[in-house]
Protein backbone atom coordinates (compact mmCIF):
# COMPACT_ATOMS: atom_id res chain seq x y z
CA UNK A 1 0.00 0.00 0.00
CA UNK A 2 3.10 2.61 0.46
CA UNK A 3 4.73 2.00 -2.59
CA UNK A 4 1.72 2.26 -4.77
CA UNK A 5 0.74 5.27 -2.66
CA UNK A 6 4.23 6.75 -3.58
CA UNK A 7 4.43 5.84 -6.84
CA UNK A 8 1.01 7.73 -7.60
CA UNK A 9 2.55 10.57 -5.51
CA UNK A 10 5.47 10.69 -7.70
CA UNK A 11 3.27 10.54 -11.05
CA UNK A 12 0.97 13.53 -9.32
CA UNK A 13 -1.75 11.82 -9.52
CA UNK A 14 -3.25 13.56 -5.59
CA UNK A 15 -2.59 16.86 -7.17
CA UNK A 16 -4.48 16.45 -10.19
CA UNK A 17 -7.44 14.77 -8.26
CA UNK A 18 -7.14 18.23 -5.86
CA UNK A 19 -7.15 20.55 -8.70
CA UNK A 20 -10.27 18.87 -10.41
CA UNK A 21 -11.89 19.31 -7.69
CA UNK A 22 -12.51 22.91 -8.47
CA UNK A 23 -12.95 25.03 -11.54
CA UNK A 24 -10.01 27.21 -11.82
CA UNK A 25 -10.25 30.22 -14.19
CA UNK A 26 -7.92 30.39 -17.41
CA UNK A 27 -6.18 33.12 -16.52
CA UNK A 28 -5.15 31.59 -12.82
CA UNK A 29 -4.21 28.19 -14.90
CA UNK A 30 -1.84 30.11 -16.89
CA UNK A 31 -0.27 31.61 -14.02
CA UNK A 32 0.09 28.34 -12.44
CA UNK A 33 1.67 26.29 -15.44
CA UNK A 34 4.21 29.68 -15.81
CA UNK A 35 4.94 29.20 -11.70
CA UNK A 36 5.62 25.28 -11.89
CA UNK A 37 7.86 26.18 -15.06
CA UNK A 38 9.64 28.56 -13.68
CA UNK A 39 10.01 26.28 -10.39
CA UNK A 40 11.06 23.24 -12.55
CA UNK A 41 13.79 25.64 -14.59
CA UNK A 42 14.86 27.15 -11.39
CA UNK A 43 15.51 23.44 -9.83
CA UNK A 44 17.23 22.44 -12.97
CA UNK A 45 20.06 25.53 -13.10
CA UNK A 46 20.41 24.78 -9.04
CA UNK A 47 21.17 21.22 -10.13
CA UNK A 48 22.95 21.79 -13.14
CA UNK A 49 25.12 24.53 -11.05
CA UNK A 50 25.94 21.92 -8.11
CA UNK A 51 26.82 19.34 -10.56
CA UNK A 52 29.64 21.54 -12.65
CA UNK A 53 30.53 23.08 -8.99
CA UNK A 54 30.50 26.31 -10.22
């Protein structure tokens, strides 16, 4: 029971069921999706930064 509740974690299946839950305007979508992208690219330079060791 962990691992498959993990696994969905990891695949984000809770947070889609949470945001479906709701109707969330267009223009608030957009500004979410431009948030997580600009978390995911900010995560990825952090990364890409530690790995080079610059």
């Amino acid at each position: 029971m962990r691992a498959m509740k993990k696994k969905l974690q990891r695949e984000g299946v809770f947070k889609e069921m949470k945001q479906r839950r709701a109707y969330e305007k267009p223009s608030e979508k957009k500004a979410r999706l431009l948030n997580e992208a600009t978390r995911r690219c900010k995560k990825m330079l952090r990364k890409k930064i530690e790995i080079q060791g610059y």
